[in-house]
PDB file of N, CA and C in Angstrom:
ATOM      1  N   UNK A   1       0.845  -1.182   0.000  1.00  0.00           N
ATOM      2  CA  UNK A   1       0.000   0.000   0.000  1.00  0.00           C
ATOM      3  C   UNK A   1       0.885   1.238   0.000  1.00  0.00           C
ATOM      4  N   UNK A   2       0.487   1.940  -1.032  1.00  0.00           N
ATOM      5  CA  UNK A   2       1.419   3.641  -1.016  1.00  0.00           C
ATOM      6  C   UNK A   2       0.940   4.174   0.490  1.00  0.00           C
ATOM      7  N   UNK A   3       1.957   4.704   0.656  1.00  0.00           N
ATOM      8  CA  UNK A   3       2.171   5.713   1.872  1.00  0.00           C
ATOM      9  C   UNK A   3       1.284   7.211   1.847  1.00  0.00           C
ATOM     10  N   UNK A   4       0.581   7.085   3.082  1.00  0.00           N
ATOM     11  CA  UNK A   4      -0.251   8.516   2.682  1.00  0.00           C
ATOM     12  C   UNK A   4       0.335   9.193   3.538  1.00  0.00           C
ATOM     13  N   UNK A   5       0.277  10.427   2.646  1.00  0.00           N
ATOM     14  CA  UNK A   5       0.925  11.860   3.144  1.00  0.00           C
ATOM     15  C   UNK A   5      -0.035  12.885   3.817  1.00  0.00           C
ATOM     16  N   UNK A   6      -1.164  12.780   3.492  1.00  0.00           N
ATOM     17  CA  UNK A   6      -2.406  14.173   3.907  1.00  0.00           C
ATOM     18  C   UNK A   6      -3.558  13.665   4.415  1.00  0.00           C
ATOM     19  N   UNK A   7      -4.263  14.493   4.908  1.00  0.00           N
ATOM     20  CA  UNK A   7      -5.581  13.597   5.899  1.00  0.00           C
ATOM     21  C   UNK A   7      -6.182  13.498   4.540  1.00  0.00           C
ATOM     22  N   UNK A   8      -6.377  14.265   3.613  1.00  0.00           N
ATOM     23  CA  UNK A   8      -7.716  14.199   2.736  1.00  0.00           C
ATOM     24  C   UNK A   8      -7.053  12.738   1.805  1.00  0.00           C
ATOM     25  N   UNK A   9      -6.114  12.314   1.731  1.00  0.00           N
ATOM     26  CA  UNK A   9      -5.617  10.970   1.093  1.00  0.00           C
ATOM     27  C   UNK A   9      -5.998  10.108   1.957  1.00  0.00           C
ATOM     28  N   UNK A  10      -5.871  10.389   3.636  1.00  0.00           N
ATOM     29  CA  UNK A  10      -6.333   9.107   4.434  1.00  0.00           C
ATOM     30  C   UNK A  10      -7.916   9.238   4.196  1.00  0.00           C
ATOM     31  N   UNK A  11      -8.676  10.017   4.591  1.00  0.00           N
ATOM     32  CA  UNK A  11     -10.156   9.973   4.174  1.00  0.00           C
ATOM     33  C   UNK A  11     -10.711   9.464   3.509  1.00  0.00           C
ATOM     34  N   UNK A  12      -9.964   9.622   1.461  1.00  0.00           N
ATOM     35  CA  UNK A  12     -10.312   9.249   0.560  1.00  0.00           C
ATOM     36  C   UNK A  12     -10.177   7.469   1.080  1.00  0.00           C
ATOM     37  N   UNK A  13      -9.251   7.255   1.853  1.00  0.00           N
ATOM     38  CA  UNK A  13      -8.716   6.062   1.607  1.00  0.00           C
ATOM     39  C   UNK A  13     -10.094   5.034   2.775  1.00  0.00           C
ATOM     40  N   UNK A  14     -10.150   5.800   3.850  1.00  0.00           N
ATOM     41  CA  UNK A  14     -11.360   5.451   4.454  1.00  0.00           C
ATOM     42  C   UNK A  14     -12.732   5.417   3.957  1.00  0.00           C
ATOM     43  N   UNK A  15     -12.987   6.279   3.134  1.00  0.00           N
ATOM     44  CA  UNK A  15     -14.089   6.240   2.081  1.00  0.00           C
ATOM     45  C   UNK A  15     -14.043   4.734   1.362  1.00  0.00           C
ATOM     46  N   UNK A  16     -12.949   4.349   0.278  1.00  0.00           N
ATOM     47  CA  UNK A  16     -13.034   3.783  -0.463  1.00  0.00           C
ATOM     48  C   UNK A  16     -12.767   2.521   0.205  1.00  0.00           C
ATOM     49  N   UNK A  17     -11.749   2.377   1.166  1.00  0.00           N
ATOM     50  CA  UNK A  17     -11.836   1.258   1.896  1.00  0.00           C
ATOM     51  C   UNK A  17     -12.364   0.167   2.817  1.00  0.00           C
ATOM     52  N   UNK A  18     -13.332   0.934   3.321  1.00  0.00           N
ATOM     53  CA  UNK A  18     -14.468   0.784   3.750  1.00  0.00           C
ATOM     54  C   UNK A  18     -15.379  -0.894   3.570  1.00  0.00           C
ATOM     55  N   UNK A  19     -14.825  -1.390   5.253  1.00  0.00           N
ATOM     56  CA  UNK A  19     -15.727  -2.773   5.059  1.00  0.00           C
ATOM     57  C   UNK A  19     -17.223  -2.456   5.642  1.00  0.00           C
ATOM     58  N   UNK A  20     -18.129  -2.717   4.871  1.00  0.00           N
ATOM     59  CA  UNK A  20     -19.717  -2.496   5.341  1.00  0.00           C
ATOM     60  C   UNK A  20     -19.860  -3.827   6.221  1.00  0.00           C
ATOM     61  N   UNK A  21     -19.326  -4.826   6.252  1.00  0.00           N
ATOM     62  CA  UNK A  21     -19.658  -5.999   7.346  1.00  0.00           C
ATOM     63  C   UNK A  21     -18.935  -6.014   8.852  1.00  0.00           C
ATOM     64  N   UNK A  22     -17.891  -5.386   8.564  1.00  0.00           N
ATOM     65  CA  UNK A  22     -17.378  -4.912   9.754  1.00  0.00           C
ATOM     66  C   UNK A  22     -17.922  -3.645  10.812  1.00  0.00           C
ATOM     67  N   UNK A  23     -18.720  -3.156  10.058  1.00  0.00           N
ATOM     68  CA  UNK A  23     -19.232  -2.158  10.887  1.00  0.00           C
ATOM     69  C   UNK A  23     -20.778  -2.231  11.692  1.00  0.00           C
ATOM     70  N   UNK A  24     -21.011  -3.842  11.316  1.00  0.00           N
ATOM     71  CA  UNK A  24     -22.301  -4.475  11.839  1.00  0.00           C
ATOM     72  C   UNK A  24     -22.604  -4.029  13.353  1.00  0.00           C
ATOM     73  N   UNK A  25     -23.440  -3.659  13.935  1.00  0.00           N
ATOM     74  CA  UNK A  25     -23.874  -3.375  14.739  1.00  0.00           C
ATOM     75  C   UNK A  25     -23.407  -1.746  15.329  1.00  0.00           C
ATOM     76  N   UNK A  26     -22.881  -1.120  14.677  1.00  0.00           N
ATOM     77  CA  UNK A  26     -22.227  -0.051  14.753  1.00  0.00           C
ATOM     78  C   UNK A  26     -22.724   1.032  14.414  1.00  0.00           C
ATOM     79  N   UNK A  27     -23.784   1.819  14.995  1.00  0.00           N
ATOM     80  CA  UNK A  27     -23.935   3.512  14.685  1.00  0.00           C
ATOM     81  C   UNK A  27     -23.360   4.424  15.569  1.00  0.00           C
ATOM     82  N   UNK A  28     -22.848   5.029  14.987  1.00  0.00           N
ATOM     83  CA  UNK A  28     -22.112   6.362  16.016  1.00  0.00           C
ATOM     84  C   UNK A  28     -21.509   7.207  14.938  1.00  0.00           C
ATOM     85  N   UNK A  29     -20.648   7.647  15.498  1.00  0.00           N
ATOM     86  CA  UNK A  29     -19.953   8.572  14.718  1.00  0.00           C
ATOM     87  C   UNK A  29     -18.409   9.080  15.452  1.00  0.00           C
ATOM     88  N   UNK A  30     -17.562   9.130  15.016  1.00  0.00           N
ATOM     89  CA  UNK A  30     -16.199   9.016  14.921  1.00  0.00           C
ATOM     90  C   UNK A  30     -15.750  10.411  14.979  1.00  0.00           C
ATOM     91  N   UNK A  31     -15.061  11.420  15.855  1.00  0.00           N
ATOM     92  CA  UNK A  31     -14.783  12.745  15.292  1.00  0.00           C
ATOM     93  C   UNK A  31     -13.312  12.410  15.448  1.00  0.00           C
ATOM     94  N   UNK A  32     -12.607  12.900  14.589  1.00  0.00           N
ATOM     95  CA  UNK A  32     -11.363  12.947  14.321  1.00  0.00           C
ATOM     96  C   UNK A  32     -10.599  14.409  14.726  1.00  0.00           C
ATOM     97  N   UNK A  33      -9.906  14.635  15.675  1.00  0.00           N
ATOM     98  CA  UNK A  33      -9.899  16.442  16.029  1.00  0.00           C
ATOM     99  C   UNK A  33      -8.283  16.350  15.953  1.00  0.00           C
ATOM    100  N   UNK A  34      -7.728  16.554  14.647  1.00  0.00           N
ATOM    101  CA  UNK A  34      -6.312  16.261  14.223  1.00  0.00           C
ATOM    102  C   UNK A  34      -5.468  17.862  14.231  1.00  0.00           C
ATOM    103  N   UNK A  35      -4.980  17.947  15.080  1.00  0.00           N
ATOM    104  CA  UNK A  35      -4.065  19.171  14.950  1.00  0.00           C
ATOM    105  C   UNK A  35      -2.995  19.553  13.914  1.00  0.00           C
ATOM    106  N   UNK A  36      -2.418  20.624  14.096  1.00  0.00           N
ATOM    107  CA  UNK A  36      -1.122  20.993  13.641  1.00  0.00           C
ATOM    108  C   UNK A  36      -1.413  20.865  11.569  1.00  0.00           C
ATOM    109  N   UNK A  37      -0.123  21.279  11.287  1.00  0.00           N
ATOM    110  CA  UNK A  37       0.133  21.567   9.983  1.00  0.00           C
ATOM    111  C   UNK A  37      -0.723  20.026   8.864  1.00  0.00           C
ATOM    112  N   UNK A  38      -1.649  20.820   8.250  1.00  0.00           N
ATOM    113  CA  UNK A  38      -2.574  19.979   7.282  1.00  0.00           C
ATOM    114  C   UNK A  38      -4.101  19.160   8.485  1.00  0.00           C
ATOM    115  N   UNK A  39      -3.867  19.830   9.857  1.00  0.00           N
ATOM    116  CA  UNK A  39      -5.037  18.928  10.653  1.00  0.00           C
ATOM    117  C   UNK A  39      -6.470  19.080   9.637  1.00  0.00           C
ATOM    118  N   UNK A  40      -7.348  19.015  10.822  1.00  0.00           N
ATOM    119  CA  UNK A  40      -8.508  19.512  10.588  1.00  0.00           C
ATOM    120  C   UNK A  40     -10.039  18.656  11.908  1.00  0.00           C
ATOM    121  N   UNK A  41     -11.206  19.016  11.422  1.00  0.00           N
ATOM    122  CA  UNK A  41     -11.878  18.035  12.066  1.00  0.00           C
ATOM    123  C   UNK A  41     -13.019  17.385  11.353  1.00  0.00           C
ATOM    124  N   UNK A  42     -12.698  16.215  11.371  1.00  0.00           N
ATOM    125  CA  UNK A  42     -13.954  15.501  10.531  1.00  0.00           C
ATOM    126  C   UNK A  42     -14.603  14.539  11.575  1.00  0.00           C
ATOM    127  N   UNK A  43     -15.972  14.716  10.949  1.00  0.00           N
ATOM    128  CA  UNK A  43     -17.030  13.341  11.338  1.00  0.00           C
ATOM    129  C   UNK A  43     -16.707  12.507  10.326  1.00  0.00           C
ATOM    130  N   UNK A  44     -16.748  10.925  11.489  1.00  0.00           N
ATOM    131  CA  UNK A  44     -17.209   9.881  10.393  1.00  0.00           C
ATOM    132  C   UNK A  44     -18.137   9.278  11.005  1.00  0.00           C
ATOM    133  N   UNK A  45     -19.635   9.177  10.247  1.00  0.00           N
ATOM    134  CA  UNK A  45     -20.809   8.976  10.669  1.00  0.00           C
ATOM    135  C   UNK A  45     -20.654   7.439  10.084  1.00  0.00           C
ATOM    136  N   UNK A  46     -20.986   6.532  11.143  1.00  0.00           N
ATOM    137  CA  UNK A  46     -21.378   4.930  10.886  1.00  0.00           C
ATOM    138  C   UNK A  46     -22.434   4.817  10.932  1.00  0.00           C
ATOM    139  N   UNK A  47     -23.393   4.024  10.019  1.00  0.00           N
ATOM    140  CA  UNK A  47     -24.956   4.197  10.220  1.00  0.00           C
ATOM    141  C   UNK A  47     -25.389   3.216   9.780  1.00  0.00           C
ATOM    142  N   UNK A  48     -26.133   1.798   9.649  1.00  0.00           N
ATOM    143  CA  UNK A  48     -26.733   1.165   8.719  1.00  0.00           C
ATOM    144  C   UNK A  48     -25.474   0.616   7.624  1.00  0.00           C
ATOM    145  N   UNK A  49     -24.205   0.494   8.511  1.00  0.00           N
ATOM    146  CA  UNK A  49     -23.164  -0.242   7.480  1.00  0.00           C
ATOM    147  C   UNK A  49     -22.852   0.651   6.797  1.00  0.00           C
ATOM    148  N   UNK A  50     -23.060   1.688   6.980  1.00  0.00           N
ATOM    149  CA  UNK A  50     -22.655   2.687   5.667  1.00  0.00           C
ATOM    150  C   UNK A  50     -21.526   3.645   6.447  1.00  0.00           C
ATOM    151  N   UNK A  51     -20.642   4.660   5.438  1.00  0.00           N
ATOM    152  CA  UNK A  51     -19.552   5.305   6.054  1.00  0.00           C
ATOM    153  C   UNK A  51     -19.707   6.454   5.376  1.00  0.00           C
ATOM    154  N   UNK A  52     -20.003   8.089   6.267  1.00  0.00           N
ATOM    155  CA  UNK A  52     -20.626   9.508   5.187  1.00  0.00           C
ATOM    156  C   UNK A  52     -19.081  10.209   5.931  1.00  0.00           C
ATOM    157  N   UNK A  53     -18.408  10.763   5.464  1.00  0.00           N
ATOM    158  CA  UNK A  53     -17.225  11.544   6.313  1.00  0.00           C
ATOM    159  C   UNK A  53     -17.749  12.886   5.740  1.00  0.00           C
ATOM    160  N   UNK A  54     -17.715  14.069   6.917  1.00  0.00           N
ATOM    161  CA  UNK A  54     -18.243  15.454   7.100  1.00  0.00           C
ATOM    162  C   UNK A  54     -17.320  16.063   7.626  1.00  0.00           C
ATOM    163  N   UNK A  55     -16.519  17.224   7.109  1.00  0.00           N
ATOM    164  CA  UNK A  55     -15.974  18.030   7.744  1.00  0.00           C
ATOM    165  C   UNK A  55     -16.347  19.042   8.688  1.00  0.00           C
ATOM    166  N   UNK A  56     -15.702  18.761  10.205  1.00  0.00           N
ATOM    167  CA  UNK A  56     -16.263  19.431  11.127  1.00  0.00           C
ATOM    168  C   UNK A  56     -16.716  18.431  12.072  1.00  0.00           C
ATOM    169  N   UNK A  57     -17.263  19.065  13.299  1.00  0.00           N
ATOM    170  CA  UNK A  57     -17.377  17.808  14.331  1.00  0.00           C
ATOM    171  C   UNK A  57     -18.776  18.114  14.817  1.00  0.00           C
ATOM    172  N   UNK A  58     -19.679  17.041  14.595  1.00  0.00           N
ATOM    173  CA  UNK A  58     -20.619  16.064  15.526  1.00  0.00           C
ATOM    174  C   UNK A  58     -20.721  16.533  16.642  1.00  0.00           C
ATOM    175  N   UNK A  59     -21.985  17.597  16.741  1.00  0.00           N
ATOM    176  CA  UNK A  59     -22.568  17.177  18.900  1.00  0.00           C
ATOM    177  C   UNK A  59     -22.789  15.433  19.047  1.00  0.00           C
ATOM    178  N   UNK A  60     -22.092  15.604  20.248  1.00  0.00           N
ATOM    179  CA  UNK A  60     -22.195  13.943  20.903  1.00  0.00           C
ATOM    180  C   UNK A  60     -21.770  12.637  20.610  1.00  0.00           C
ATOM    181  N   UNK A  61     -20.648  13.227  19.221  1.00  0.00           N
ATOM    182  CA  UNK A  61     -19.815  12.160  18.993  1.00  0.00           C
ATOM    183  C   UNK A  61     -19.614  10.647  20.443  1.00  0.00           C
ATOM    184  N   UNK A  62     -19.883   9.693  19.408  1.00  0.00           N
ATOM    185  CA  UNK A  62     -19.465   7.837  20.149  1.00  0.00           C
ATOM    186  C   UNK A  62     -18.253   8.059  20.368  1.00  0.00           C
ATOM    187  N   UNK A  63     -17.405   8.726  19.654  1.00  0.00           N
ATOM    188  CA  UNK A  63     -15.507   8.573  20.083  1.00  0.00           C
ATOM    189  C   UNK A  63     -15.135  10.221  19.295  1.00  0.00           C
ATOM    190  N   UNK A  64     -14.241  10.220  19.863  1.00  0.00           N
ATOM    191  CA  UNK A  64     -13.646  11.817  19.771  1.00  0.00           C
ATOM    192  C   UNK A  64     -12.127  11.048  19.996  1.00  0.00           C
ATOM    193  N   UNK A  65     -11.280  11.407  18.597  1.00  0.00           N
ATOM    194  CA  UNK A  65      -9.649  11.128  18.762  1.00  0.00           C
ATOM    195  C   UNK A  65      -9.342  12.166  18.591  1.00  0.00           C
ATOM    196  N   UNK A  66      -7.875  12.370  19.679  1.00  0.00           N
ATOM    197  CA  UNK A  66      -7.075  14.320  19.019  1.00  0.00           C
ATOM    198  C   UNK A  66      -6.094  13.300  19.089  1.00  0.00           C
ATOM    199  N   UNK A  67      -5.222  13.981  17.758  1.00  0.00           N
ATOM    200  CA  UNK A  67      -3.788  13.569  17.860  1.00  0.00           C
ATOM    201  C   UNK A  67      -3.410  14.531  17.000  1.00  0.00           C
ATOM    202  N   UNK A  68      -2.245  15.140  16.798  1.00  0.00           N
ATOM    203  CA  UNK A  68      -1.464  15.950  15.475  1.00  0.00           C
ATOM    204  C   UNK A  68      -2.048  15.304  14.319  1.00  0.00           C
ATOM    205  N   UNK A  69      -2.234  15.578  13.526  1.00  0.00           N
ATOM    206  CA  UNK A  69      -2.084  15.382  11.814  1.00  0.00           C
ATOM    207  C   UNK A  69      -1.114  14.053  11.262  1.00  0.00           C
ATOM    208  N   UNK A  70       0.227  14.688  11.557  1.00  0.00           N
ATOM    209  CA  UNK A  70       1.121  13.811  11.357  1.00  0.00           C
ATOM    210  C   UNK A  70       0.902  12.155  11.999  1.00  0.00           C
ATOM    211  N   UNK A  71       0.974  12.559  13.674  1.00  0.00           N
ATOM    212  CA  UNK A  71       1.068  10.915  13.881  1.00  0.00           C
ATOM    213  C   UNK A  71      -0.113  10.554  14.035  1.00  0.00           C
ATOM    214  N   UNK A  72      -1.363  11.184  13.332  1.00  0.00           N
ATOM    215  CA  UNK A  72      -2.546   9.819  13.204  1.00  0.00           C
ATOM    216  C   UNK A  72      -2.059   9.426  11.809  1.00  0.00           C
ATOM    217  N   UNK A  73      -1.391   9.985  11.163  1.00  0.00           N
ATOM    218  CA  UNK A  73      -0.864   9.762   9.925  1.00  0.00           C
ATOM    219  C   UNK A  73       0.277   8.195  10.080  1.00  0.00           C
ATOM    220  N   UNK A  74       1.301   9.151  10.715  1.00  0.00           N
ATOM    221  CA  UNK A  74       2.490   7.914  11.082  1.00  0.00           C
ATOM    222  C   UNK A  74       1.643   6.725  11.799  1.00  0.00           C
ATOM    223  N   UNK A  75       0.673   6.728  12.740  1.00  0.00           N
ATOM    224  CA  UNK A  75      -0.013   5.164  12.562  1.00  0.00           C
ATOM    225  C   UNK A  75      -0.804   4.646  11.919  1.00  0.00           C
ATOM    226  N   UNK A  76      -1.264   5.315  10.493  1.00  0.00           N
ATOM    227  CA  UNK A  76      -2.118   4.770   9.894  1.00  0.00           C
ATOM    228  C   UNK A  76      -0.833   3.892   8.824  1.00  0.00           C
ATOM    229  N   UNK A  77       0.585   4.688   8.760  1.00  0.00           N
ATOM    230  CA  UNK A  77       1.272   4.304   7.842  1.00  0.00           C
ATOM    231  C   UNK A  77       2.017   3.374   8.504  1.00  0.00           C
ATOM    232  N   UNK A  78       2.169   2.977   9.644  1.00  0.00           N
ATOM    233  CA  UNK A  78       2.858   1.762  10.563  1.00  0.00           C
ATOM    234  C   UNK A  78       3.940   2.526  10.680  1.00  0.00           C
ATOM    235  N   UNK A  79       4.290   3.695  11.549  1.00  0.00           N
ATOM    236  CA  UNK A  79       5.202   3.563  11.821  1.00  0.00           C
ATOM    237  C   UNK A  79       5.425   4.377  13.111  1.00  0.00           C
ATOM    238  N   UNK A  80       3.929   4.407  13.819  1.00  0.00           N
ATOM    239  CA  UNK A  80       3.826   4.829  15.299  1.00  0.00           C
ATOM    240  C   UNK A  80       2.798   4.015  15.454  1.00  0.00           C
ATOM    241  N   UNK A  81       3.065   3.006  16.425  1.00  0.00           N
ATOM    242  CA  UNK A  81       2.358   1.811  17.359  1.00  0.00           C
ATOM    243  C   UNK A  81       1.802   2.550  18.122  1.00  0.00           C
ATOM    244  N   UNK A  82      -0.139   2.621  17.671  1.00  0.00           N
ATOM    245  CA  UNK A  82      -1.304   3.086  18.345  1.00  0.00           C
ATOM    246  C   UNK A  82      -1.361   3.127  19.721  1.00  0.00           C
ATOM    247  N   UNK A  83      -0.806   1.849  20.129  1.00  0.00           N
ATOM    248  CA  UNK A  83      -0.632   1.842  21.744  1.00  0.00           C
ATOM    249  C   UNK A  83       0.464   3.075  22.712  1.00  0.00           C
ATOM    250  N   UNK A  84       1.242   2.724  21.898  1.00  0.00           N
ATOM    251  CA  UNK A  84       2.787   3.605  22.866  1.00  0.00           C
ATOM    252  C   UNK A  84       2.370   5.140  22.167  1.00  0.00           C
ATOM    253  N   UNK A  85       1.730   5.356  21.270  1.00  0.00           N
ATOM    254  CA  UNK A  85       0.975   6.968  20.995  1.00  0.00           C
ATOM    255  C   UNK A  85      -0.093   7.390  22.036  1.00  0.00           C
ATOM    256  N   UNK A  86      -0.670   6.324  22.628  1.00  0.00           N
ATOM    257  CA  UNK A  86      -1.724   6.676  23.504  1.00  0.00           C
ATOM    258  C   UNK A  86      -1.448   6.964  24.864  1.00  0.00           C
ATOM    259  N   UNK A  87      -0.219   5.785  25.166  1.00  0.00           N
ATOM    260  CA  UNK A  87       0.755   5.610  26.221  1.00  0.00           C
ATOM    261  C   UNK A  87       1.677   7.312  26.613  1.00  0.00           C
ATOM    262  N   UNK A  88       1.866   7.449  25.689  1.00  0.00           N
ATOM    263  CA  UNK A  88       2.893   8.662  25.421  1.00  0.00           C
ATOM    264  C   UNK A  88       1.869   9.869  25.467  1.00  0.00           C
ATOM    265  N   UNK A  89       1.090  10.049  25.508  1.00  0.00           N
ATOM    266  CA  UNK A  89      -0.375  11.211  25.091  1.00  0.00           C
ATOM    267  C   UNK A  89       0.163  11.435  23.983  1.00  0.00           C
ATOM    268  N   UNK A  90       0.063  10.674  22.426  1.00  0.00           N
ATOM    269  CA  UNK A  90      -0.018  11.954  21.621  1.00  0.00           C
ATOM    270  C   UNK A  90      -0.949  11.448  20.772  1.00  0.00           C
ATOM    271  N   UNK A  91      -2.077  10.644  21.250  1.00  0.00           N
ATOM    272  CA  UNK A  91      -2.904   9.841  20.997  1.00  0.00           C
ATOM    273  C   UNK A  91      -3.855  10.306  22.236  1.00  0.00           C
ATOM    274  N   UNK A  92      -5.391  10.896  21.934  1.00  0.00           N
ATOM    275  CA  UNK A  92      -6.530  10.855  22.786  1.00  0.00           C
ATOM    276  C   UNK A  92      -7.349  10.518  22.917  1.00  0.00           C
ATOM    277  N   UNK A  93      -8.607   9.384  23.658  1.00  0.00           N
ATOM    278  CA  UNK A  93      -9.291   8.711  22.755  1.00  0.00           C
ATOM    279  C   UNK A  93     -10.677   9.457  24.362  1.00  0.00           C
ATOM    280  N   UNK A  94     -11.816   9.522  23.640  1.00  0.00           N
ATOM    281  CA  UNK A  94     -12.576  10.118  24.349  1.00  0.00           C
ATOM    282  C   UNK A  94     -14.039   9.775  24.235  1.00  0.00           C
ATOM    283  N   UNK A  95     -14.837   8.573  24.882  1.00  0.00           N
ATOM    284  CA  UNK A  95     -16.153   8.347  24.159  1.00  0.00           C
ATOM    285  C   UNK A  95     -16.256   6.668  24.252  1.00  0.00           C
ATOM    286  N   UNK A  96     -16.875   5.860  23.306  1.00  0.00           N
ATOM    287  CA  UNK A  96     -16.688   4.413  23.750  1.00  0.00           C
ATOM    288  C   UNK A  96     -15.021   3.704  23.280  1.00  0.00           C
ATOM    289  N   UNK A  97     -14.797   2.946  24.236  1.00  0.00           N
ATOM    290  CA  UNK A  97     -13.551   2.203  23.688  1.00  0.00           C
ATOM    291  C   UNK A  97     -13.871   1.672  22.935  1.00  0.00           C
ATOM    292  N   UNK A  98     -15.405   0.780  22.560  1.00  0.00           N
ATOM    293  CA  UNK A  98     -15.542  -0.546  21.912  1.00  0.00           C
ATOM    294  C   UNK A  98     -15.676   0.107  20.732  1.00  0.00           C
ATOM    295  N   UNK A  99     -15.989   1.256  20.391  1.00  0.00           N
ATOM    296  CA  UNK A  99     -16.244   1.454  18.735  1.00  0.00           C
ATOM    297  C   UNK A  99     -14.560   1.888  18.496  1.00  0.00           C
ATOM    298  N   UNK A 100     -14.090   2.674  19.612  1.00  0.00           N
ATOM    299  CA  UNK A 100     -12.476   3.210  18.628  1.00  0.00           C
ATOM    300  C   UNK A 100     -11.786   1.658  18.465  1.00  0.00           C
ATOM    301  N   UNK A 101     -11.735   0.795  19.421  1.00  0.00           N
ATOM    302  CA  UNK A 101     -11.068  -0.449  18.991  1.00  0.00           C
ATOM    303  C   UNK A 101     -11.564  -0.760  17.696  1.00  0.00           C
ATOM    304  N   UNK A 102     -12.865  -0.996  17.762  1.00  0.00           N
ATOM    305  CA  UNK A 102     -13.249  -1.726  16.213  1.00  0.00           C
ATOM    306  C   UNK A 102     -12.925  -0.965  15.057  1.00  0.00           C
ATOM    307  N   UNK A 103     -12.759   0.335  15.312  1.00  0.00           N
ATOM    308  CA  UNK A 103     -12.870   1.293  13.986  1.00  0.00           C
ATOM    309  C   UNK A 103     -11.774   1.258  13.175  1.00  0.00           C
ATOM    310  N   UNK A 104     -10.554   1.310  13.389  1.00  0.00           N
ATOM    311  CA  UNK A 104      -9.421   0.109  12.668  1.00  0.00           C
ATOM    312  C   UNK A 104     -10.256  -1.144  11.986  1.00  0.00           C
ATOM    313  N   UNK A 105     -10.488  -1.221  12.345  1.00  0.00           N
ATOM    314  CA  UNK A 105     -10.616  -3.213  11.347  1.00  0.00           C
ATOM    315  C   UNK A 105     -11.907  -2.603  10.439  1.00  0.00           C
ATOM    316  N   UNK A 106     -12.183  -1.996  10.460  1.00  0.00           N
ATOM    317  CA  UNK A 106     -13.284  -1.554   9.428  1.00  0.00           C
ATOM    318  C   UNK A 106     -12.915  -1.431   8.229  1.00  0.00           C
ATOM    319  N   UNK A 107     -11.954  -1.196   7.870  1.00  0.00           N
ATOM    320  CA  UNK A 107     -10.999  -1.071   6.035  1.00  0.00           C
ATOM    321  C   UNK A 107     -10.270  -1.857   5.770  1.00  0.00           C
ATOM    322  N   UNK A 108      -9.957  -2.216   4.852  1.00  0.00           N
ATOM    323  CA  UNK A 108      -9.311  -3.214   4.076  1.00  0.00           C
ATOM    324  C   UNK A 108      -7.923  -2.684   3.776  1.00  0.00           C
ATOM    325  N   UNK A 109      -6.957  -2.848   4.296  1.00  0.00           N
ATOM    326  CA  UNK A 109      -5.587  -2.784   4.160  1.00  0.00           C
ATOM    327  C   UNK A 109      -4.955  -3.443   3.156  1.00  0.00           C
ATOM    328  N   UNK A 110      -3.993  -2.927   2.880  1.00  0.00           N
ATOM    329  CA  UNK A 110      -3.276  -4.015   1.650  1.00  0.00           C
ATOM    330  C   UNK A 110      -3.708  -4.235  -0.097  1.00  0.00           C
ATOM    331  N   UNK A 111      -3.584  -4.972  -0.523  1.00  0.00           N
ATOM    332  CA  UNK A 111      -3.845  -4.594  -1.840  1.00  0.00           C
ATOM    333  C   UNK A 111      -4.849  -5.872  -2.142  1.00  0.00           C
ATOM    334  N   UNK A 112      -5.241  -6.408  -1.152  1.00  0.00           N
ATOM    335  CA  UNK A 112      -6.831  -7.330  -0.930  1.00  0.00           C
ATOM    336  C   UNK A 112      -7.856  -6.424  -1.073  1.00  0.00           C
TER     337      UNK A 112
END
């Protein structure tokens, strides 16, 4: 998998990657509150298996993540371990655990 450089490449990539069976039992919505150079804040609304990403953030977001730009970047690209980012604060997770755990396995990685 090419290396993404910008949130709107990871987005696209969450858009298109997107497993609808993995997100079974799952409505909420996801706010992403990414700082620093290229951040921004997006909803990702889970609904009925489906995935709508909205720029800007959701009253009452299920999970609220802040991290810089960069290293939600560097762990989407493997090369900051989600855990020791969270460990370290530069990773925030705010809302249910059980949907931010699952919300990883929701896309299809790799060239499957």
């Amino acid at each position: 998998m090419p290396r993404l450089q910008t949130i709107p490449e990871l987005l696209a990539f969450y858009q298109e990657r997107f497993i609808p069976e993995r997100a079974e039992g799952i409505d909420g919505v996801v706010v992403l509150d990414l700082s620093g150079e290229g951040g921004g804040t997006y909803s990702l609304i889970i609904q009925d298996q489906t995935l709508t990403i909205e720029e800007g953030a959701r009253p009452d977001p299920t999970v609220t993540v802040r991290a810089s730009a960069a290293d939600w970047l560097a762990i989407h690209n493997g090369e900051l371990n989600p855990m020791m980012a969270m460990m370290q604060g530069k990773v925030k997770i705010k809302g249910s655990m059980a949907v931010a755990t699952r919300f990883q396995g929701m896309f299809r990685i790799g060239g499957g």
